[in-house]
PDB file of N, CA and C in Angstrom:
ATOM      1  N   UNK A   1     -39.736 -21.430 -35.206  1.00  0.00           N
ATOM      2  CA  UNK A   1     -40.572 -22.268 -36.045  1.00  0.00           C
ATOM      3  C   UNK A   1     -40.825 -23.609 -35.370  1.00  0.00           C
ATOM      4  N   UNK A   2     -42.209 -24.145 -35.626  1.00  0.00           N
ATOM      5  CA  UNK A   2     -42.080 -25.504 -35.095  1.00  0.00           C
ATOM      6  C   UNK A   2     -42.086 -26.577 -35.647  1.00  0.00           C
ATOM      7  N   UNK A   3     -41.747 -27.666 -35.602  1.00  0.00           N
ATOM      8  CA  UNK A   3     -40.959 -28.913 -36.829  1.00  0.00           C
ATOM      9  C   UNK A   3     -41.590 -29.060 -37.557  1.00  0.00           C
ATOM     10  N   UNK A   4     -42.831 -28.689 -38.149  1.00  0.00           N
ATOM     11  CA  UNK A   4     -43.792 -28.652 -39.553  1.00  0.00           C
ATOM     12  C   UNK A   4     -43.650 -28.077 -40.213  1.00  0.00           C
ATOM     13  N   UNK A   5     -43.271 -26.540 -39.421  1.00  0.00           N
ATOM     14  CA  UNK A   5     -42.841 -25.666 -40.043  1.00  0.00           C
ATOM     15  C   UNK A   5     -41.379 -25.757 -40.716  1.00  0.00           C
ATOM     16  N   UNK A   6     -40.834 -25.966 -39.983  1.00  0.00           N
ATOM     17  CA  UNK A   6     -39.381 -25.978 -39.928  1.00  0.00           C
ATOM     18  C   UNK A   6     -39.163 -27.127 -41.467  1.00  0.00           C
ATOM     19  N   UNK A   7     -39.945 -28.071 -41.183  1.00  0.00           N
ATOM     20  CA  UNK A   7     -39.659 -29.321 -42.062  1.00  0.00           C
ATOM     21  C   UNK A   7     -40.305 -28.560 -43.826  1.00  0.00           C
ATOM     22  N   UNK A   8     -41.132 -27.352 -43.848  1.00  0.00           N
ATOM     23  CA  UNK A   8     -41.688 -27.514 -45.028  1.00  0.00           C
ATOM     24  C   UNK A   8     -40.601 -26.393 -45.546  1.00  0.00           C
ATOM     25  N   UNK A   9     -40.142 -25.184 -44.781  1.00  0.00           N
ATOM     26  CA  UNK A   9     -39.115 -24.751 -44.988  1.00  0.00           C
ATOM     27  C   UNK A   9     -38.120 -25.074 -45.607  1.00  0.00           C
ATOM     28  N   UNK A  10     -37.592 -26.338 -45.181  1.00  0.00           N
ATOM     29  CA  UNK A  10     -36.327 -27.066 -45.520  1.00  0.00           C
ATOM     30  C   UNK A  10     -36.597 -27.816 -46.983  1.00  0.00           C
ATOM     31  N   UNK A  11     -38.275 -28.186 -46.989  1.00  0.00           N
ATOM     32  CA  UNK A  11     -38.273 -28.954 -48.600  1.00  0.00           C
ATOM     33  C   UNK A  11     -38.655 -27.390 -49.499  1.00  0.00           C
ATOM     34  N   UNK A  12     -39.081 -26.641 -49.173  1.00  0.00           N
ATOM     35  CA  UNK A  12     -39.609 -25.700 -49.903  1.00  0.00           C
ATOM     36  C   UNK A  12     -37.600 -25.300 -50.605  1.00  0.00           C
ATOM     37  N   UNK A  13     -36.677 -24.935 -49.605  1.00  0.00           N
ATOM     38  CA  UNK A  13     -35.458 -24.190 -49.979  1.00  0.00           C
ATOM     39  C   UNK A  13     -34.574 -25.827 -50.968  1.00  0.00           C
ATOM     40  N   UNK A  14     -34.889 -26.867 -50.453  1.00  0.00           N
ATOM     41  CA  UNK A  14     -34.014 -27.995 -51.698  1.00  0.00           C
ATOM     42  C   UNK A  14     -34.866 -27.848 -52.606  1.00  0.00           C
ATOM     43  N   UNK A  15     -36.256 -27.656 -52.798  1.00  0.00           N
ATOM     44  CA  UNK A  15     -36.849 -27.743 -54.043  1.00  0.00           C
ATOM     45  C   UNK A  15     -36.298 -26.733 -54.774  1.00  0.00           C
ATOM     46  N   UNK A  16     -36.065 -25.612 -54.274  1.00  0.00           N
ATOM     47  CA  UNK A  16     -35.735 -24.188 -54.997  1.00  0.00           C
ATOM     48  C   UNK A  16     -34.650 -24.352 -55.522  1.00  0.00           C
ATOM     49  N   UNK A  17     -33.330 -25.047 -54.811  1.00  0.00           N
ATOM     50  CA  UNK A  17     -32.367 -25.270 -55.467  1.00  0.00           C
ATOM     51  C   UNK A  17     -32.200 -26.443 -56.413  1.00  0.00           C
ATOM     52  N   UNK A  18     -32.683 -27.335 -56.177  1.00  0.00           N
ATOM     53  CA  UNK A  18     -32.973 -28.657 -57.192  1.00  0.00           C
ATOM     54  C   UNK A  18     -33.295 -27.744 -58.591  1.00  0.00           C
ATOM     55  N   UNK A  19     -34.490 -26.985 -58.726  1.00  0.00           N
ATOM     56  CA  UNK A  19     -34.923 -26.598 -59.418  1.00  0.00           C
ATOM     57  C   UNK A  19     -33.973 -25.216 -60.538  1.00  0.00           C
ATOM     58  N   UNK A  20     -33.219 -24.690 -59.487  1.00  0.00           N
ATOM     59  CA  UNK A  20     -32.573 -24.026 -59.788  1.00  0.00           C
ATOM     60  C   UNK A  20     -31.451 -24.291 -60.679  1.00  0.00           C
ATOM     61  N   UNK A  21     -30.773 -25.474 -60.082  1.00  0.00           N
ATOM     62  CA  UNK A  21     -29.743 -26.088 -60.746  1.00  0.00           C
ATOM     63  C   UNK A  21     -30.139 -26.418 -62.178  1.00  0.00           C
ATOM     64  N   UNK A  22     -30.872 -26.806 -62.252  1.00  0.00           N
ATOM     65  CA  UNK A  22     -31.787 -27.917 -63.433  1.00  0.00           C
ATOM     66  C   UNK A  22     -31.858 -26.948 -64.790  1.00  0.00           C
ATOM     67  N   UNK A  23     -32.332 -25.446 -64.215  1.00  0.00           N
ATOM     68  CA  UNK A  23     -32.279 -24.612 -65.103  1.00  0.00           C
ATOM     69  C   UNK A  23     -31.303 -23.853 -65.677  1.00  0.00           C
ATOM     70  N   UNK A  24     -30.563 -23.888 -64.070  1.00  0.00           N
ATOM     71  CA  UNK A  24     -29.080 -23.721 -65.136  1.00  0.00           C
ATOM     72  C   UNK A  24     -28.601 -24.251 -66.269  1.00  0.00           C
ATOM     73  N   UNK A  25     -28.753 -25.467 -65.898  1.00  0.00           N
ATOM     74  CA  UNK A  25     -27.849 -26.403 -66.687  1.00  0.00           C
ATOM     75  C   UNK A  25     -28.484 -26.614 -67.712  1.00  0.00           C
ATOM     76  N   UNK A  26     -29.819 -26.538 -68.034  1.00  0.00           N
ATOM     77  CA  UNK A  26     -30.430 -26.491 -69.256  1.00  0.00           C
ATOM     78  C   UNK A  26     -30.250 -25.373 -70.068  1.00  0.00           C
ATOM     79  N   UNK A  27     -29.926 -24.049 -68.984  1.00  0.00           N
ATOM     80  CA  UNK A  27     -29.681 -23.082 -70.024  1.00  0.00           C
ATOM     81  C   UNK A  27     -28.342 -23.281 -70.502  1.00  0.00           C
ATOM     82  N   UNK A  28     -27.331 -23.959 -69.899  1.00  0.00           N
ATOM     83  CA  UNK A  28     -25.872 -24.005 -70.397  1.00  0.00           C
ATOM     84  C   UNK A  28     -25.830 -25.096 -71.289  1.00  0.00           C
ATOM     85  N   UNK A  29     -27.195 -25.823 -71.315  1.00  0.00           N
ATOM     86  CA  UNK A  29     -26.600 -26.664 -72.813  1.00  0.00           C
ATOM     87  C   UNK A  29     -27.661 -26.041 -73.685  1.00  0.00           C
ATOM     88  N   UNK A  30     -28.406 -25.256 -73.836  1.00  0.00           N
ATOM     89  CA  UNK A  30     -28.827 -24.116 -74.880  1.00  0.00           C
ATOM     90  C   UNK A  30     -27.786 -23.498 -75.221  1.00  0.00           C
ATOM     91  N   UNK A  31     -26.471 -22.494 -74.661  1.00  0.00           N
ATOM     92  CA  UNK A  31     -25.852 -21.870 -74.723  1.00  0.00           C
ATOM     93  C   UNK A  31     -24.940 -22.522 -75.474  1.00  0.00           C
ATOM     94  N   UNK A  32     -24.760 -23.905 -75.281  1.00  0.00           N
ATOM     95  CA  UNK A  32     -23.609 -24.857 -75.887  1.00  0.00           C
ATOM     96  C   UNK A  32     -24.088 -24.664 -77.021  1.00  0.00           C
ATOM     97  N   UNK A  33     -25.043 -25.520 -77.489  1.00  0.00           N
ATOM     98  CA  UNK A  33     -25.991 -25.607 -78.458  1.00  0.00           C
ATOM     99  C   UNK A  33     -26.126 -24.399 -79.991  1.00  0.00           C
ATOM    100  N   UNK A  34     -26.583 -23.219 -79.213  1.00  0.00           N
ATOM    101  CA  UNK A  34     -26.311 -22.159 -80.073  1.00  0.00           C
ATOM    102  C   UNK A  34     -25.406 -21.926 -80.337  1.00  0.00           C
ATOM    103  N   UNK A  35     -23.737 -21.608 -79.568  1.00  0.00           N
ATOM    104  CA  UNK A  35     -22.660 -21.840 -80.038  1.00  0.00           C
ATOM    105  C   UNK A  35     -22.600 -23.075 -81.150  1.00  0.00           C
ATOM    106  N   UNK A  36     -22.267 -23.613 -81.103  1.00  0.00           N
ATOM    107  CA  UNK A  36     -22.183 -25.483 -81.687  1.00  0.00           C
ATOM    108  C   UNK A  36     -23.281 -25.163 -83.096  1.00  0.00           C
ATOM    109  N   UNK A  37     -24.343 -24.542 -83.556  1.00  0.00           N
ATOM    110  CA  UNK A  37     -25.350 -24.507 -84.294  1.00  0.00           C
ATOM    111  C   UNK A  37     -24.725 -24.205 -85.418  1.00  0.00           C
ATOM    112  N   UNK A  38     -23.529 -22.605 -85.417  1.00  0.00           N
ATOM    113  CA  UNK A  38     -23.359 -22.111 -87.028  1.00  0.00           C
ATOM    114  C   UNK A  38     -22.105 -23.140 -87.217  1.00  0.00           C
ATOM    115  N   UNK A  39     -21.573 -24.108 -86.707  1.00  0.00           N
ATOM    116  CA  UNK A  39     -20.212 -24.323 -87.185  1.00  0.00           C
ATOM    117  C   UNK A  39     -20.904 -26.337 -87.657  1.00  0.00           C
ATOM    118  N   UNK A  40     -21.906 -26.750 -86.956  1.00  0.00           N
ATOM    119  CA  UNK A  40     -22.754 -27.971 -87.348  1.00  0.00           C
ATOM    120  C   UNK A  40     -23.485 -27.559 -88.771  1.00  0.00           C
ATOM    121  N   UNK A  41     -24.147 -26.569 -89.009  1.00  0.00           N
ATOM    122  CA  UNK A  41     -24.518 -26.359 -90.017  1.00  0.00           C
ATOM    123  C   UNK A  41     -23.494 -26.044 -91.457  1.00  0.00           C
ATOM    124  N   UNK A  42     -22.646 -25.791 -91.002  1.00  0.00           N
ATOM    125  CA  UNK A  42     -21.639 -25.274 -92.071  1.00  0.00           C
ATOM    126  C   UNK A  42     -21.181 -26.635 -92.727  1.00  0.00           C
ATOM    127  N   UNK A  43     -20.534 -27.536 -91.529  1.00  0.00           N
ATOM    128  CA  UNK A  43     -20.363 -29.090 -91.680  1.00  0.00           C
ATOM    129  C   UNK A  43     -21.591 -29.840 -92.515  1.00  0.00           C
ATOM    130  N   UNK A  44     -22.599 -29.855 -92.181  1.00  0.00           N
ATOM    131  CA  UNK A  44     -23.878 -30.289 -92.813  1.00  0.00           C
ATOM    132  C   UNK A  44     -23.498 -29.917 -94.646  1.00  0.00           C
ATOM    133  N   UNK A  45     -23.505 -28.535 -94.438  1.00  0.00           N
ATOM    134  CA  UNK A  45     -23.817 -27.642 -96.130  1.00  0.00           C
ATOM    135  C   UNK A  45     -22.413 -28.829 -96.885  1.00  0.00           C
ATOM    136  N   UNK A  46     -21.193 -28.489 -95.958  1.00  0.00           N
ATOM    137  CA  UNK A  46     -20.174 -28.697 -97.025  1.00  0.00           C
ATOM    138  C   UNK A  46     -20.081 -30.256 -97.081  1.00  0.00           C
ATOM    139  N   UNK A  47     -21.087 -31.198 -96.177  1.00  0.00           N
ATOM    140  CA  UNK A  47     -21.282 -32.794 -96.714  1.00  0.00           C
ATOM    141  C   UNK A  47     -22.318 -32.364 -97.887  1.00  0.00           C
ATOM    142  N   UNK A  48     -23.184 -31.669 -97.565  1.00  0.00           N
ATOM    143  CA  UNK A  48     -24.375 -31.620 -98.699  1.00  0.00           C
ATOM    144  C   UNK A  48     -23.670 -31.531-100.122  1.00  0.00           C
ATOM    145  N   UNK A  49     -22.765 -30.048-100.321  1.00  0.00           N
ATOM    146  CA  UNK A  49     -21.959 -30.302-101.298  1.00  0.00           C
ATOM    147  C   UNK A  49     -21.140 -30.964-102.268  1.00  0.00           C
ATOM    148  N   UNK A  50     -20.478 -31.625-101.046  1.00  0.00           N
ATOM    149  CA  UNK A  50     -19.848 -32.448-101.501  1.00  0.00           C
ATOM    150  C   UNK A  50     -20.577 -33.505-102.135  1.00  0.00           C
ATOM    151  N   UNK A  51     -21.458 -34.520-101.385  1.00  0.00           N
ATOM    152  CA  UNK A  51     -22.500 -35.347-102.541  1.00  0.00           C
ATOM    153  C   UNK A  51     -23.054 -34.864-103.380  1.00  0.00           C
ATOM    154  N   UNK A  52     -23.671 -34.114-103.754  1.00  0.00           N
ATOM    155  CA  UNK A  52     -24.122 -33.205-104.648  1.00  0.00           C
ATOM    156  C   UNK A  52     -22.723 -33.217-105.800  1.00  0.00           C
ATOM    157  N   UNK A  53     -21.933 -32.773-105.492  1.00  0.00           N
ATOM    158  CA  UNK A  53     -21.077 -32.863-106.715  1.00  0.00           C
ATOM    159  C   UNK A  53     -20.571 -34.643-106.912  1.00  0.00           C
ATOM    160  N   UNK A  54     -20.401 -35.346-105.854  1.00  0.00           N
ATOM    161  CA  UNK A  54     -20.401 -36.943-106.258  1.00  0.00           C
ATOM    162  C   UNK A  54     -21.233 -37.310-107.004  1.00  0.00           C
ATOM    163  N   UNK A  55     -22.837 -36.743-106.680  1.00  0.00           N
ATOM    164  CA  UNK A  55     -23.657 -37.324-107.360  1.00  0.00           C
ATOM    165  C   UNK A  55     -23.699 -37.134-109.089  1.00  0.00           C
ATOM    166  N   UNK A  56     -23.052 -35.720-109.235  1.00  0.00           N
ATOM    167  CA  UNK A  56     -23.660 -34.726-110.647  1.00  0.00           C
ATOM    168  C   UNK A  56     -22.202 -35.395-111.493  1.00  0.00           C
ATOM    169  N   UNK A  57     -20.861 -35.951-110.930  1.00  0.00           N
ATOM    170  CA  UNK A  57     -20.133 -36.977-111.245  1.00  0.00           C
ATOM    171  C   UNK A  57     -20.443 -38.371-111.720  1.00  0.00           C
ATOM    172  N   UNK A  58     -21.371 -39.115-110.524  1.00  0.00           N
ATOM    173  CA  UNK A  58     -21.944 -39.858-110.938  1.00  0.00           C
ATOM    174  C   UNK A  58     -22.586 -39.886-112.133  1.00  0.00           C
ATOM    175  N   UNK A  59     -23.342 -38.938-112.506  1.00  0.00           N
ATOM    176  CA  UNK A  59     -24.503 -39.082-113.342  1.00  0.00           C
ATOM    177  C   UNK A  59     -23.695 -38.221-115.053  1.00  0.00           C
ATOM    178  N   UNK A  60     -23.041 -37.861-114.659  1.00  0.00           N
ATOM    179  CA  UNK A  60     -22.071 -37.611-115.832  1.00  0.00           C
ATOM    180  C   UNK A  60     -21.255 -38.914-116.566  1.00  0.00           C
ATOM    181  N   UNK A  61     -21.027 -39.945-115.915  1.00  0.00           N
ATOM    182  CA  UNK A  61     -20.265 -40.756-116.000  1.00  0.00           C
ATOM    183  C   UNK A  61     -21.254 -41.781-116.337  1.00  0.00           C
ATOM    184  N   UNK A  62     -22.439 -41.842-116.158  1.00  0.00           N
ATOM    185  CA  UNK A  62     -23.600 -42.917-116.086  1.00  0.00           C
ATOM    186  C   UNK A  62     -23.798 -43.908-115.477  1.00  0.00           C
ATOM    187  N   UNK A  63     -22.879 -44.240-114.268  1.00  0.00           N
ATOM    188  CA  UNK A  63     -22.905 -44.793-113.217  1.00  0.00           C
ATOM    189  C   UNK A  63     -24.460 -45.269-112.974  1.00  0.00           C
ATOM    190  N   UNK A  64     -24.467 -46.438-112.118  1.00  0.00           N
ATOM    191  CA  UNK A  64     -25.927 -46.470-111.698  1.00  0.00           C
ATOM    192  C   UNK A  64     -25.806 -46.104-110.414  1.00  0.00           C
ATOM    193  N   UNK A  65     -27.502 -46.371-110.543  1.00  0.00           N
ATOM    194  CA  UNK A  65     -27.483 -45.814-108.726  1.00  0.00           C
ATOM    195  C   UNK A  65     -27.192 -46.069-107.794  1.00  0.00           C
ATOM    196  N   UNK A  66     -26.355 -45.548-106.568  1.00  0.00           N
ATOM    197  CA  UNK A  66     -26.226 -46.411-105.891  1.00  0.00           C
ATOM    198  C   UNK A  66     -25.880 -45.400-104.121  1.00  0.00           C
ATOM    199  N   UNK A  67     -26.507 -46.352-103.035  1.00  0.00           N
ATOM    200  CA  UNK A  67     -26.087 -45.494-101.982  1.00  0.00           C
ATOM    201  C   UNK A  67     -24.823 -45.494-101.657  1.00  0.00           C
ATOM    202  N   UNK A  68     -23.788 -44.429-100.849  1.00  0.00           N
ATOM    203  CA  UNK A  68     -22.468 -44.782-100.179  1.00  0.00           C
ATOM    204  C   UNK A  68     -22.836 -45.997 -99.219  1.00  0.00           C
ATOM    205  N   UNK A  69     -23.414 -46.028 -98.829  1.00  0.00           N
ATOM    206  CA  UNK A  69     -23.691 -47.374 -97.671  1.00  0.00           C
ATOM    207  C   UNK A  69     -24.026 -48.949 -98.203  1.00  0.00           C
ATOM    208  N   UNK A  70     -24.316 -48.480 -98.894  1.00  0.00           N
ATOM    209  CA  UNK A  70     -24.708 -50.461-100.464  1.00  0.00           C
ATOM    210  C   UNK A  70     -23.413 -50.806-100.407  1.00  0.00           C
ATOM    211  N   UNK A  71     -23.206 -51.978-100.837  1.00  0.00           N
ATOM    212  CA  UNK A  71     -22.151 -52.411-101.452  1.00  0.00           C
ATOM    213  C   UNK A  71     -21.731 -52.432-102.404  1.00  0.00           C
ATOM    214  N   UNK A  72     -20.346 -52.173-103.134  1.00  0.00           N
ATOM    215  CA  UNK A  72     -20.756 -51.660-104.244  1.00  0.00           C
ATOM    216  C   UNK A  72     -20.675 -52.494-105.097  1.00  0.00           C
ATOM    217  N   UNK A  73     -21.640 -52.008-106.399  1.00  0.00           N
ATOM    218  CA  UNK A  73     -22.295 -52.687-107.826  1.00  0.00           C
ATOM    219  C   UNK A  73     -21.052 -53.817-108.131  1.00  0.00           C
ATOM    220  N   UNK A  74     -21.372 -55.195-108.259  1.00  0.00           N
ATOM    221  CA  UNK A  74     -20.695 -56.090-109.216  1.00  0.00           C
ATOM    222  C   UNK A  74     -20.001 -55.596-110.426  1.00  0.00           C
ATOM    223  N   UNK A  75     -18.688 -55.850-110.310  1.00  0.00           N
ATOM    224  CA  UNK A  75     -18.230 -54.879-111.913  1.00  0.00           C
ATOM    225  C   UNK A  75     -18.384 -55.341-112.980  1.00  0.00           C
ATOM    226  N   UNK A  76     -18.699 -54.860-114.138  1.00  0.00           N
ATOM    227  CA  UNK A  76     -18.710 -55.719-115.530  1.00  0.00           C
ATOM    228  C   UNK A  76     -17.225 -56.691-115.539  1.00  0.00           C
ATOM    229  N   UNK A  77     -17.389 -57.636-116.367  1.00  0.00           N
ATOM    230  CA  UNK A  77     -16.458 -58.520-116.631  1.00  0.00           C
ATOM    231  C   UNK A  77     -15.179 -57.748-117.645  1.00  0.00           C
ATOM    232  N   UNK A  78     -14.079 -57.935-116.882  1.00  0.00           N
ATOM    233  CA  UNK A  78     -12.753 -57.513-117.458  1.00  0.00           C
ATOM    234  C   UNK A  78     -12.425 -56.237-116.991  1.00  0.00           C
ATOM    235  N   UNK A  79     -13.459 -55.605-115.896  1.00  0.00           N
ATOM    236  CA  UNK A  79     -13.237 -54.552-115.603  1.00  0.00           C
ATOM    237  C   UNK A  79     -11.850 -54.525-114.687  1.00  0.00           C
ATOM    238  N   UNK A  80     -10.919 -53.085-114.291  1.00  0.00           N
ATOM    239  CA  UNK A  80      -9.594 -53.257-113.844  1.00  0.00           C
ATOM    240  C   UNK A  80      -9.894 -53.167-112.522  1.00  0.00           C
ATOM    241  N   UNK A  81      -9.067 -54.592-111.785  1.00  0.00           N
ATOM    242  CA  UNK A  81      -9.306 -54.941-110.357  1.00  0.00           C
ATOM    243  C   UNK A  81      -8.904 -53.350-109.175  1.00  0.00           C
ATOM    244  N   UNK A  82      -7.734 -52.617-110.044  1.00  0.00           N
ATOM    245  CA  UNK A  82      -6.859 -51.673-109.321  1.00  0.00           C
ATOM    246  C   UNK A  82      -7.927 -50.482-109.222  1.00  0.00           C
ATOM    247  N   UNK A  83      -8.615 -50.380-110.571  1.00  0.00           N
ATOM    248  CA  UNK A  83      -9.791 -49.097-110.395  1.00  0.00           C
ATOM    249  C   UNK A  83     -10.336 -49.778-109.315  1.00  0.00           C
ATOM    250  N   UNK A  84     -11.185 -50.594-109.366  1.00  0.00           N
ATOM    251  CA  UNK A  84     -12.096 -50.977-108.080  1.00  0.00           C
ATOM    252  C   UNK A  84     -11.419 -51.055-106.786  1.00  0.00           C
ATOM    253  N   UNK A  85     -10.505 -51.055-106.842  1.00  0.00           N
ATOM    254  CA  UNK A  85      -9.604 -51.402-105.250  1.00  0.00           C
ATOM    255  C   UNK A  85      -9.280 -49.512-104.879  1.00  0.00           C
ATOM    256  N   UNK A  86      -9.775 -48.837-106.002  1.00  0.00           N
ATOM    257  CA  UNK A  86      -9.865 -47.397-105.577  1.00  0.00           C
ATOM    258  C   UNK A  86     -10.843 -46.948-105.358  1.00  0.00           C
ATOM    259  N   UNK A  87     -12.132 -47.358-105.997  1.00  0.00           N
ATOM    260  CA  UNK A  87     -13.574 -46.962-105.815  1.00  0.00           C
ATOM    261  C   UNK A  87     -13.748 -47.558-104.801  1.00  0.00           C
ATOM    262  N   UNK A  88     -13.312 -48.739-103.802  1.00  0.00           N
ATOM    263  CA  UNK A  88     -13.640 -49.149-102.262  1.00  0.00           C
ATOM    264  C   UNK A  88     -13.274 -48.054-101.675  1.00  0.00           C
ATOM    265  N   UNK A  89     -11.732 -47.763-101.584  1.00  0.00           N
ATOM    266  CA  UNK A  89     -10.685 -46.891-100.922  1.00  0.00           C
ATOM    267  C   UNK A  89     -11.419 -45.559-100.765  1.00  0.00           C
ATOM    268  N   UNK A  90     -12.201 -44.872-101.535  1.00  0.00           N
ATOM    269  CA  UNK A  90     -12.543 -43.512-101.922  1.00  0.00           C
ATOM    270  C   UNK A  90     -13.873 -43.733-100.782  1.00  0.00           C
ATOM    271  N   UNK A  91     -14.891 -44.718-100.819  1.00  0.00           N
ATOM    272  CA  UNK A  91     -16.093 -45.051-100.670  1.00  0.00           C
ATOM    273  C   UNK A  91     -15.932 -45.083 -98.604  1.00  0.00           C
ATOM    274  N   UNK A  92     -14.645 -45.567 -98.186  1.00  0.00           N
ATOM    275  CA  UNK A  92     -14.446 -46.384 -97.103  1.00  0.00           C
ATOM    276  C   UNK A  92     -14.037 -44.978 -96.558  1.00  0.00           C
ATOM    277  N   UNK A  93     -13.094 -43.693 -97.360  1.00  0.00           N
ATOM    278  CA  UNK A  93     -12.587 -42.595 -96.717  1.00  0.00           C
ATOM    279  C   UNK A  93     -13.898 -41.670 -96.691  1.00  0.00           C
ATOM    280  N   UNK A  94     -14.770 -41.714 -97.438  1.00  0.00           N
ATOM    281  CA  UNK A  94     -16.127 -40.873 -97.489  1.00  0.00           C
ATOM    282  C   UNK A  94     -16.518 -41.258 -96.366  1.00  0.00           C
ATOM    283  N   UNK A  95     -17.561 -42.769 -95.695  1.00  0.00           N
ATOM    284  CA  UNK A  95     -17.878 -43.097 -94.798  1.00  0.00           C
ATOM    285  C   UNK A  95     -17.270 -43.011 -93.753  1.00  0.00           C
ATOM    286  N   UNK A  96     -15.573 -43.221 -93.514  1.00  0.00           N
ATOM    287  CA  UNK A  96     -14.836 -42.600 -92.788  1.00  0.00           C
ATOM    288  C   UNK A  96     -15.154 -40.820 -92.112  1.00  0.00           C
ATOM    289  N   UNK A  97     -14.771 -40.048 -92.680  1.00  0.00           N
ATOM    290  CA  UNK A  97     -15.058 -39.007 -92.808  1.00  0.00           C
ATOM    291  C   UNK A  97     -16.464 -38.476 -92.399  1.00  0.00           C
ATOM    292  N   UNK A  98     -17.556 -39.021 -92.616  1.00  0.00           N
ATOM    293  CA  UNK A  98     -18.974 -38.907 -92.118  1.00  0.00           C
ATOM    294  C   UNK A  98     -19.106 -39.222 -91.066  1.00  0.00           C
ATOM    295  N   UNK A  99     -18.697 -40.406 -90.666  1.00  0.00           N
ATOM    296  CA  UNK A  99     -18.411 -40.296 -88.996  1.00  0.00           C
ATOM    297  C   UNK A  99     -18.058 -39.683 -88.176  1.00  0.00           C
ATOM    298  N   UNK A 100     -16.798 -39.464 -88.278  1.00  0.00           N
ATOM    299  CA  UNK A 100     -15.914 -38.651 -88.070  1.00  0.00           C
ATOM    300  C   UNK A 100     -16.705 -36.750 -87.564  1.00  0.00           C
ATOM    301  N   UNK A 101     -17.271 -36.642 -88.908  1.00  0.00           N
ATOM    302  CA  UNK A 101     -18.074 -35.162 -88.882  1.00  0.00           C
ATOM    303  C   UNK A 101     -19.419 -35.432 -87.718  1.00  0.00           C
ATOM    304  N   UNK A 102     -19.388 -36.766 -87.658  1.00  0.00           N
ATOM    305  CA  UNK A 102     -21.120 -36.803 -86.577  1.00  0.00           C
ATOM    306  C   UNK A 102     -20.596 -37.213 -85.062  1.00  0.00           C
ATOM    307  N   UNK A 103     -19.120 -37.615 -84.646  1.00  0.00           N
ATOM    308  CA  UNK A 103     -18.913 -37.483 -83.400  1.00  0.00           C
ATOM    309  C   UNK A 103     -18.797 -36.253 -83.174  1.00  0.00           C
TER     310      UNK A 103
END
Protein backbone atom coordinates (compact mmCIF):
# COMPACT_ATOMS: atom_id res chain seq x y z
CA UNK A 1 0.00 0.00 0.00
CA UNK A 2 1.17 3.48 -0.44
CA UNK A 3 0.92 6.14 2.52
CA UNK A 4 -2.60 7.41 1.30
CA UNK A 5 -3.49 4.37 1.18
CA UNK A 6 -2.06 3.08 4.07
CA UNK A 7 -3.18 6.35 6.03
CA UNK A 8 -7.04 5.90 5.00
CA UNK A 9 -6.82 2.28 6.05
CA UNK A 10 -5.68 3.12 9.42
CA UNK A 11 -8.63 5.93 9.90
CA UNK A 12 -11.14 3.75 8.16
CA UNK A 13 -10.12 0.54 11.01
CA UNK A 14 -10.13 3.41 14.37
CA UNK A 15 -13.31 4.66 12.99
CA UNK A 16 -14.71 1.08 12.99
CA UNK A 17 -13.63 0.55 16.35
CA UNK A 18 -14.49 3.98 17.89
CA UNK A 19 -17.73 3.21 16.50
CA UNK A 20 -17.90 -0.10 17.62
CA UNK A 21 -17.20 0.53 21.12
CA UNK A 22 -19.85 3.30 21.32
CA UNK A 23 -22.40 0.72 20.41
CA UNK A 24 -21.51 -1.51 22.70
CA UNK A 25 -21.75 0.44 25.39
CA UNK A 26 -24.95 1.90 24.45
CA UNK A 27 -26.27 -1.41 24.12
CA UNK A 28 -24.99 -2.28 27.74
CA UNK A 29 -26.71 0.61 29.20
CA UNK A 30 -30.04 -0.47 27.33
CA UNK A 31 -29.42 -3.83 28.85
CA UNK A 32 -28.87 -2.09 32.32
CA UNK A 33 -31.82 -0.14 31.78
CA UNK A 34 -34.30 -2.92 30.94
CA UNK A 35 -33.04 -4.86 33.78
CA UNK A 36 -33.38 -1.70 36.26
CA UNK A 37 -37.11 -0.93 34.45
CA UNK A 38 -39.47 -3.73 36.38
CA UNK A 39 -37.89 -3.17 39.85
CA UNK A 40 -37.98 1.23 39.21
CA UNK A 41 -41.43 0.81 38.34
CA UNK A 42 -42.53 -1.28 41.19
CA UNK A 43 -40.70 1.50 43.49
CA UNK A 44 -42.66 4.25 41.56
CA UNK A 45 -46.31 2.14 42.08
CA UNK A 46 -45.52 1.50 45.84
CA UNK A 47 -44.55 5.62 46.33
CA UNK A 48 -47.75 6.14 44.24
CA UNK A 49 -49.56 4.09 46.86
CA UNK A 50 -48.41 5.06 49.48
CA UNK A 51 -49.53 8.92 48.86
CA UNK A 52 -52.56 7.92 47.65
CA UNK A 53 -53.41 6.41 50.92
CA UNK A 54 -51.68 9.69 52.80
CA UNK A 55 -53.73 11.59 50.77
CA UNK A 56 -57.36 9.55 51.23
CA UNK A 57 -56.03 10.01 55.22
CA UNK A 58 -55.64 13.36 54.69
CA UNK A 59 -58.92 14.03 53.36
CA UNK A 60 -60.66 11.83 55.89
CA UNK A 61 -59.33 13.82 58.62
CA UNK A 62 -60.03 17.25 56.74
CA UNK A 63 -56.72 18.37 56.75
CA UNK A 64 -56.00 21.10 54.25
CA UNK A 65 -54.07 20.97 51.43
CA UNK A 66 -50.92 20.70 51.43
CA UNK A 67 -47.62 19.50 49.49
CA UNK A 68 -44.90 17.09 51.38
CA UNK A 69 -42.40 19.74 50.25
CA UNK A 70 -44.45 23.17 51.81
CA UNK A 71 -43.90 23.83 55.06
CA UNK A 72 -46.09 22.76 57.14
CA UNK A 73 -49.58 24.66 57.84
CA UNK A 74 -49.34 27.07 61.04
CA UNK A 75 -51.19 25.10 63.78
CA UNK A 76 -54.38 26.36 65.29
CA UNK A 77 -53.81 27.93 68.66
CA UNK A 78 -53.49 25.42 71.67
CA UNK A 79 -52.79 22.86 69.35
CA UNK A 80 -50.25 19.92 71.07
CA UNK A 81 -46.58 21.00 70.41
CA UNK A 82 -45.64 16.90 70.72
CA UNK A 83 -48.34 16.03 67.84
CA UNK A 84 -46.60 18.55 65.64
CA UNK A 85 -43.06 17.57 66.59
CA UNK A 86 -44.51 14.16 65.02
CA UNK A 87 -46.17 15.47 61.94
CA UNK A 88 -42.43 17.15 61.14
CA UNK A 89 -40.77 13.70 62.12
CA UNK A 90 -43.23 11.62 59.77
CA UNK A 91 -42.98 14.49 56.90
CA UNK A 92 -38.84 14.63 57.18
CA UNK A 93 -38.83 10.39 57.11
CA UNK A 94 -41.25 10.53 53.91
CA UNK A 95 -38.88 13.07 52.14
CA UNK A 96 -36.12 11.09 53.55
CA UNK A 97 -37.17 8.00 52.03
CA UNK A 98 -37.99 9.63 48.49
CA UNK A 99 -34.63 10.35 48.10
CA UNK A 100 -33.34 7.68 49.12
CA UNK A 101 -35.77 5.63 46.40
CA UNK A 102 -34.36 8.27 43.52
CA UNK A 103 -30.55 7.62 44.18
Amino acid sequence: MSAPQTLVQAALNRLSARFGSSLADVAASLAVLAQDAPERLKREWELFREEVELEADRLENGESVQSEMDVPATPAAGADPQEQIDQIRAQVARLARRLEEQA
